[in-house]
PDB file of N, CA and C in Angstrom:
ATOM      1  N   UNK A   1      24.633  51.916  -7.272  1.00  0.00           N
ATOM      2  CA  UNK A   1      23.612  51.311  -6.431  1.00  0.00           C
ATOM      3  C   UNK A   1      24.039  51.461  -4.977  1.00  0.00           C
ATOM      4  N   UNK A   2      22.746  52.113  -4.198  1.00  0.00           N
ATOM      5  CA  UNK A   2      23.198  52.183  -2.740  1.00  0.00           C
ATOM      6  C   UNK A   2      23.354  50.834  -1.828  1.00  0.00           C
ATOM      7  N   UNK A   3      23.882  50.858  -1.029  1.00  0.00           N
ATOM      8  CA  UNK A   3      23.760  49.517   0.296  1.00  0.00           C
ATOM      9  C   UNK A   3      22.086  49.196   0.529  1.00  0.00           C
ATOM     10  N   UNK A   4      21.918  50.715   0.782  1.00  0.00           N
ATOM     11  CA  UNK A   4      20.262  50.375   1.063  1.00  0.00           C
ATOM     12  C   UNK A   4      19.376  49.753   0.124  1.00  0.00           C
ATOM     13  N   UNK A   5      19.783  50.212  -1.400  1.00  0.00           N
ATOM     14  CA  UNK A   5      18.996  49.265  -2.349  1.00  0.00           C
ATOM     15  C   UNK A   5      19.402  47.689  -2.191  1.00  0.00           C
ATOM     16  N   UNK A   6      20.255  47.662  -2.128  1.00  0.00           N
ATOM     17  CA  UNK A   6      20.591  45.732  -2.211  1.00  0.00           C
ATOM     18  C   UNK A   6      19.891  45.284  -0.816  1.00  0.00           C
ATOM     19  N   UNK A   7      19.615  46.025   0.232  1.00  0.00           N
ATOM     20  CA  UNK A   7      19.162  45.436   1.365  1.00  0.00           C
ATOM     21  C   UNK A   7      17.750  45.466   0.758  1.00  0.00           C
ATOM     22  N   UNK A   8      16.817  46.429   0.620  1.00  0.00           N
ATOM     23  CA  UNK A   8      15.646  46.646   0.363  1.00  0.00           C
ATOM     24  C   UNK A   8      15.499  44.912  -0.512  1.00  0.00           C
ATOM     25  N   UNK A   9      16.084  45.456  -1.395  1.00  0.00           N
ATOM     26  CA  UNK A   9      15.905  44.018  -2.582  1.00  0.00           C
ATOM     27  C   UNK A   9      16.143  42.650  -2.193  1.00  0.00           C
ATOM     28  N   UNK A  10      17.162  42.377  -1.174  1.00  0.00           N
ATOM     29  CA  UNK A  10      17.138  41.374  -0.887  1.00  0.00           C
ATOM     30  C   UNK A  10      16.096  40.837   0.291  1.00  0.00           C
ATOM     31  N   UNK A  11      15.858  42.125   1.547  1.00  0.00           N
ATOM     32  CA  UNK A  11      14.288  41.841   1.945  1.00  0.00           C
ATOM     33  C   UNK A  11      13.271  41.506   1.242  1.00  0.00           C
ATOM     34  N   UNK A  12      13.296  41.660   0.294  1.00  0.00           N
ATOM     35  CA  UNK A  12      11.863  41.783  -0.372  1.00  0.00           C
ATOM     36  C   UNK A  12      11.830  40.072  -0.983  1.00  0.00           C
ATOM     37  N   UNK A  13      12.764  39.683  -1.237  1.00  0.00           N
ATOM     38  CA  UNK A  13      13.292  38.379  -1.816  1.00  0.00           C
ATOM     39  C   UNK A  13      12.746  37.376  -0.491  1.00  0.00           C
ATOM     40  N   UNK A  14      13.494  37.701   0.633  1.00  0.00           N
ATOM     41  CA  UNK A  14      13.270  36.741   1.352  1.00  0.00           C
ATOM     42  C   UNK A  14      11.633  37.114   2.648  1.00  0.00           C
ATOM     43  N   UNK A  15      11.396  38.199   2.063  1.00  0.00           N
ATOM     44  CA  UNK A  15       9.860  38.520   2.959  1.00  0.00           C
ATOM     45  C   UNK A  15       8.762  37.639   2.024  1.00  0.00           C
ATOM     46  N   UNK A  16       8.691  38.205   0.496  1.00  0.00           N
ATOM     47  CA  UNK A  16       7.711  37.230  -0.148  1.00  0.00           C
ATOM     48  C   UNK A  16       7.591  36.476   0.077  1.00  0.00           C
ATOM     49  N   UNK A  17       8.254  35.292   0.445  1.00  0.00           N
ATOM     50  CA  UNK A  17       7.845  33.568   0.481  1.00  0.00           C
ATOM     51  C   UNK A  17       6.859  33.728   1.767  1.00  0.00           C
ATOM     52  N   UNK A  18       7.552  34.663   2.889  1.00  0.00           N
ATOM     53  CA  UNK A  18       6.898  34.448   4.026  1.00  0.00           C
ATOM     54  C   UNK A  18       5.750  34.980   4.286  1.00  0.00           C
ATOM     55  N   UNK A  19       5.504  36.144   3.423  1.00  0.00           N
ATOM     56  CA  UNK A  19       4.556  36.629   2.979  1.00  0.00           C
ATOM     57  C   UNK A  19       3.186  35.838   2.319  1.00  0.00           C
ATOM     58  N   UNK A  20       3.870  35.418   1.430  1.00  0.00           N
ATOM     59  CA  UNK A  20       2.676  34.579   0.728  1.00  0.00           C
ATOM     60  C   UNK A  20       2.169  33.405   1.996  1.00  0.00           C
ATOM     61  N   UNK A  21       3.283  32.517   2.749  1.00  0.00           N
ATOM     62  CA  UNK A  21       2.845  31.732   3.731  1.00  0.00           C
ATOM     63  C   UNK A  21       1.728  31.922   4.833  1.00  0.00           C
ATOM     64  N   UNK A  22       2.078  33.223   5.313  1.00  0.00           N
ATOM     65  CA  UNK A  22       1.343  34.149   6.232  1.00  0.00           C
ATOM     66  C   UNK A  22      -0.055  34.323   5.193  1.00  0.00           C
ATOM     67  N   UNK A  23      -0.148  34.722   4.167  1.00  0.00           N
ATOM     68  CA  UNK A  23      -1.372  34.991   3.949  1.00  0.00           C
ATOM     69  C   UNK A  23      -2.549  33.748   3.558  1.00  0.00           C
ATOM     70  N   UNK A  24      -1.678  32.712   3.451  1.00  0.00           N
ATOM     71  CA  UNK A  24      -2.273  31.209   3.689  1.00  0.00           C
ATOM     72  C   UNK A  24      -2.441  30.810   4.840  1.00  0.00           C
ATOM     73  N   UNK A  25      -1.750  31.639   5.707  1.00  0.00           N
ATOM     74  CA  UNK A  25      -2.109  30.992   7.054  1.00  0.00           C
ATOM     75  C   UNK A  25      -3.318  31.727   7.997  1.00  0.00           C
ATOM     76  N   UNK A  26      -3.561  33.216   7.336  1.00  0.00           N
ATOM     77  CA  UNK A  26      -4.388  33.900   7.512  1.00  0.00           C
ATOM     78  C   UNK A  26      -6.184  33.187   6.931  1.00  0.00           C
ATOM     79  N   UNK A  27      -5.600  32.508   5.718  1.00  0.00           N
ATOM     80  CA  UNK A  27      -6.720  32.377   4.862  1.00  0.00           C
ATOM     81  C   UNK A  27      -7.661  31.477   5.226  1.00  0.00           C
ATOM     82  N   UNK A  28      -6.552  29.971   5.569  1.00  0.00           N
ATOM     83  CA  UNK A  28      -6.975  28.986   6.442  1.00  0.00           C
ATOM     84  C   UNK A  28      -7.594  29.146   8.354  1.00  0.00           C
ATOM     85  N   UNK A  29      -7.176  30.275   8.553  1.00  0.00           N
ATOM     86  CA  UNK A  29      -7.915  31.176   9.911  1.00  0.00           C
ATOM     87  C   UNK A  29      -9.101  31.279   9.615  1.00  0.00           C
ATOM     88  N   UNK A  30      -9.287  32.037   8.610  1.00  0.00           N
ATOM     89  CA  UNK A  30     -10.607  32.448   8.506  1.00  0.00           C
ATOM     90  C   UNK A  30     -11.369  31.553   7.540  1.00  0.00           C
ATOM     91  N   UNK A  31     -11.581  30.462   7.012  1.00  0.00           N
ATOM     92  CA  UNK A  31     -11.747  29.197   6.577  1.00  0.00           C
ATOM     93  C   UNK A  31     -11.982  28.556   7.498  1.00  0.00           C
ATOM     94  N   UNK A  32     -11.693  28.098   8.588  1.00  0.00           N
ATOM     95  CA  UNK A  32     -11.638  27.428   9.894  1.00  0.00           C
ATOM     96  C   UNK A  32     -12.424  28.003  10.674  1.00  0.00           C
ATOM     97  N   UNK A  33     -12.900  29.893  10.854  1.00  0.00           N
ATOM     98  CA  UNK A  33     -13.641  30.162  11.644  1.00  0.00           C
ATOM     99  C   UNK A  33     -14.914  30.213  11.402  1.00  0.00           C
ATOM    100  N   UNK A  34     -15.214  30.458   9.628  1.00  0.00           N
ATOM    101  CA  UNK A  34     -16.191  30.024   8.773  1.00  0.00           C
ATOM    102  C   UNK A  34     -16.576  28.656   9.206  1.00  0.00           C
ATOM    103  N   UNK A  35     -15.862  27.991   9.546  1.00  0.00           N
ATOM    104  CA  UNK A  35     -16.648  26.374   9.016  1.00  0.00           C
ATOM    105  C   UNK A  35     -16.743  26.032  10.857  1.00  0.00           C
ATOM    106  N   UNK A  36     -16.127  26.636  11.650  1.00  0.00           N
ATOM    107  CA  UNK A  36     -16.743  26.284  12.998  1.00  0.00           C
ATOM    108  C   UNK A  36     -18.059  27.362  13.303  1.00  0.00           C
ATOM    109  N   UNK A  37     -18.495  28.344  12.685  1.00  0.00           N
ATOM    110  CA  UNK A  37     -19.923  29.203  12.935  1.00  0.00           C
ATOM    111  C   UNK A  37     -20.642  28.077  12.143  1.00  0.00           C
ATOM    112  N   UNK A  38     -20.706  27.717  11.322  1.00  0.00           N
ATOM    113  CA  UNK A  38     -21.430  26.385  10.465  1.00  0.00           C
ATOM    114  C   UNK A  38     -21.620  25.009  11.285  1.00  0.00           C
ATOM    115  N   UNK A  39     -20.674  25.043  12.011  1.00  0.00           N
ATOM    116  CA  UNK A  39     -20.465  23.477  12.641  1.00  0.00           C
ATOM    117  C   UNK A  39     -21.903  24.040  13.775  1.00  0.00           C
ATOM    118  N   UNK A  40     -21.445  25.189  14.206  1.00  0.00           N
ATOM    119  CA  UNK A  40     -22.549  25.409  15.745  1.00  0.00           C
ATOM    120  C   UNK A  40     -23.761  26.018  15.076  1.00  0.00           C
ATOM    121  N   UNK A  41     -23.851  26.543  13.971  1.00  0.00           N
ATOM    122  CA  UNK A  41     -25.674  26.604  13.559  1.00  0.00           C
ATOM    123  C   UNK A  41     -25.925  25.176  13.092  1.00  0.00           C
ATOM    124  N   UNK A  42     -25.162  24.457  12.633  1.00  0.00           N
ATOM    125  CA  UNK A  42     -25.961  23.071  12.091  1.00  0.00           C
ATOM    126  C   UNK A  42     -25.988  21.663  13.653  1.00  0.00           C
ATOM    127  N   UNK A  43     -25.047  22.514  14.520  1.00  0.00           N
ATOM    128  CA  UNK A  43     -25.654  21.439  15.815  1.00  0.00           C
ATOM    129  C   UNK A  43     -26.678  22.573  16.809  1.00  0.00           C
ATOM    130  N   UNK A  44     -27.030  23.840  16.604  1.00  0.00           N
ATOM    131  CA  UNK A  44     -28.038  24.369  17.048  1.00  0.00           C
ATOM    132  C   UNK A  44     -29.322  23.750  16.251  1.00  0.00           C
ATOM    133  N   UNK A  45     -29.348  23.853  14.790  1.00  0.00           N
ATOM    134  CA  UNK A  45     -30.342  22.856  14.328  1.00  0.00           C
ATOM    135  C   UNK A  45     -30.766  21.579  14.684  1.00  0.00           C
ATOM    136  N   UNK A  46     -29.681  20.780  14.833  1.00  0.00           N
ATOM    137  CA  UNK A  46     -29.838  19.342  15.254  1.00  0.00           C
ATOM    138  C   UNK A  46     -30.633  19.859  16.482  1.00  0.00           C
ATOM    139  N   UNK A  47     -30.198  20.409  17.433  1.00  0.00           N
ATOM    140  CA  UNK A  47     -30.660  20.335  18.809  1.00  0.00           C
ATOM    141  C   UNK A  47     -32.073  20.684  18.605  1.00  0.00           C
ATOM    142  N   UNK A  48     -32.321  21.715  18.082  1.00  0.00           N
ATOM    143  CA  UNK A  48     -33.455  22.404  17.612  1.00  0.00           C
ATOM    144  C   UNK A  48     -34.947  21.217  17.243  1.00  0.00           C
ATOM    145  N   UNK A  49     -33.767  20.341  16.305  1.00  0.00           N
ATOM    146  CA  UNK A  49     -34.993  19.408  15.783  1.00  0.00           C
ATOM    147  C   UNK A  49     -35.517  18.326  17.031  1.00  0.00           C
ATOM    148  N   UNK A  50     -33.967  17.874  17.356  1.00  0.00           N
ATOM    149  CA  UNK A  50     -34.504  16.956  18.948  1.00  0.00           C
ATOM    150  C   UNK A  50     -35.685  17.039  19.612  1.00  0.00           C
ATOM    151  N   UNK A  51     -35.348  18.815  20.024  1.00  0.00           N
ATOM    152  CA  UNK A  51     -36.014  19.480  21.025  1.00  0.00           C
ATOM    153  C   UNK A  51     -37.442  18.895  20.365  1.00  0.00           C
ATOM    154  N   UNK A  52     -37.950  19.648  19.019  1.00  0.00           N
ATOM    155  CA  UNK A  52     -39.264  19.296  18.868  1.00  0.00           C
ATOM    156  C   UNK A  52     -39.400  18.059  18.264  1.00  0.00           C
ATOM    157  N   UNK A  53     -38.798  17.266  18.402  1.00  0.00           N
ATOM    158  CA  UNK A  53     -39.237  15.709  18.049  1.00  0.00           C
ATOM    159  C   UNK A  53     -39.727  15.235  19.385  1.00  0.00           C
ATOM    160  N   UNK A  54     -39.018  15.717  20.676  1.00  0.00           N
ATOM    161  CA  UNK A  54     -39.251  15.225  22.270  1.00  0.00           C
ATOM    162  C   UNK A  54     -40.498  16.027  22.251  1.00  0.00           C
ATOM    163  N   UNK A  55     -40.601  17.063  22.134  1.00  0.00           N
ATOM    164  CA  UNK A  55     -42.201  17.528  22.312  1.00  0.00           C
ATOM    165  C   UNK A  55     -43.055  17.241  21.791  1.00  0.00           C
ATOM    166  N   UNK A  56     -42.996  16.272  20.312  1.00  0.00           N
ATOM    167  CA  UNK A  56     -44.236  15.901  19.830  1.00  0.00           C
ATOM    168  C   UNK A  56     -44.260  14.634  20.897  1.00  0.00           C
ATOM    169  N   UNK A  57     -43.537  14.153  20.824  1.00  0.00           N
ATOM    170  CA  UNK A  57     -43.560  12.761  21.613  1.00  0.00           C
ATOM    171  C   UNK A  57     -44.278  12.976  23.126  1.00  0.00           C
ATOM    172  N   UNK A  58     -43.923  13.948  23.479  1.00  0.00           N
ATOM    173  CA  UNK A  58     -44.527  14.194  25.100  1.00  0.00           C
ATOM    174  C   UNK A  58     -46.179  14.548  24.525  1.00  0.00           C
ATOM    175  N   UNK A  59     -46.426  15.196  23.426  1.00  0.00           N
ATOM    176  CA  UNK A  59     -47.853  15.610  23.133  1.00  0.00           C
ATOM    177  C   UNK A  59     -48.727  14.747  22.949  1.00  0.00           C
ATOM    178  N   UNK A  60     -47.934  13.648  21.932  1.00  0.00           N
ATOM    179  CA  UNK A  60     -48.299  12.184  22.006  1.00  0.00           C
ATOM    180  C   UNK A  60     -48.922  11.091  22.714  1.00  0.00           C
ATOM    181  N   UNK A  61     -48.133  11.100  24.177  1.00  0.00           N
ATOM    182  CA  UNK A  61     -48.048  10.097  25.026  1.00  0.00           C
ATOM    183  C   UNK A  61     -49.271  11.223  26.161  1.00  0.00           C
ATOM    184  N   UNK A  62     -49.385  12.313  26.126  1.00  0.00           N
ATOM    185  CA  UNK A  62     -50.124  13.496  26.853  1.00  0.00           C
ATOM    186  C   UNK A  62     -51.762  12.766  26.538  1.00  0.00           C
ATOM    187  N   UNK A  63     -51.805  12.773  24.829  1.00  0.00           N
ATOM    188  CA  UNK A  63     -52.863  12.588  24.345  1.00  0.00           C
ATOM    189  C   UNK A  63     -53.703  11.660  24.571  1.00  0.00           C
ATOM    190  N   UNK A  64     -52.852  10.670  24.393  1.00  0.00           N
ATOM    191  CA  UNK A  64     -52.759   9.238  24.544  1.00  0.00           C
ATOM    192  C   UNK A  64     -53.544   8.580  26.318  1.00  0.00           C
ATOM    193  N   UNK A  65     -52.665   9.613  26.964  1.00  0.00           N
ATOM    194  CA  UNK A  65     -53.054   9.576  28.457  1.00  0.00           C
ATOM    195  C   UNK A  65     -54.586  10.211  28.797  1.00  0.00           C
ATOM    196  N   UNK A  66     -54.846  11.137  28.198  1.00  0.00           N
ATOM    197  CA  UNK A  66     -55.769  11.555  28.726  1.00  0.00           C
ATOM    198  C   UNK A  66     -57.140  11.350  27.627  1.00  0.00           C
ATOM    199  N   UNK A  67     -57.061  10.749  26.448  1.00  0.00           N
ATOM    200  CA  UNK A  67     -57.441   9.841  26.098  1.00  0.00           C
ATOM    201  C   UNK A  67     -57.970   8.287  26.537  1.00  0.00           C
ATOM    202  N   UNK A  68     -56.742   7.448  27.473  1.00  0.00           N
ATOM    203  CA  UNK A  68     -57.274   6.609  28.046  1.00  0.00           C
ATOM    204  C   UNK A  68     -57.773   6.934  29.299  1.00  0.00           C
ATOM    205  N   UNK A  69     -57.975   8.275  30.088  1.00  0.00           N
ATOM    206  CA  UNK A  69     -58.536   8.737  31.259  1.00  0.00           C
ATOM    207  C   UNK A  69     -60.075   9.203  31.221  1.00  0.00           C
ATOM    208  N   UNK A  70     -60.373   9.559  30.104  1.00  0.00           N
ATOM    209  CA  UNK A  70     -62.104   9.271  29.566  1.00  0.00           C
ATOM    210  C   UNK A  70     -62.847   8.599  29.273  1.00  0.00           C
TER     211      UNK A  70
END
């Protein structure tokens, strides 16, 4: 057995763990960037709905006004 095999082998021993860590830490990256594009379409929605809840309300009180102006 060469020097270089026992090195190879023993890299490989102590890269896996860090390996596997890294690819959990990769996983949870992209888990996290998933769920913040979700966070900003579901508060673009919220806003979305605001928006037209304030515009019925202005259509409302519009109606209302020019209703009591006749």
């Amino acid at each position: 057995m060469k020097y270089t095999d026992l090195c190879s082998g023993y890299t490989g021993v102590f890269l896996n763990p860090f390996s596997s860590l890294l690819n959990e830490i990769n996983k949870f990256k992209r888990e996290s960037e998933i769920i913040d594009v979700e966070y900003e379409d579901l508060s673009d929605q919220i806003n979305d709905q605001s928006e037209i809840e304030s515009n019925k309300q202005l259509l409302i009180a519009q109606y209302y006004a020019d209703t009591d102006n006749k």
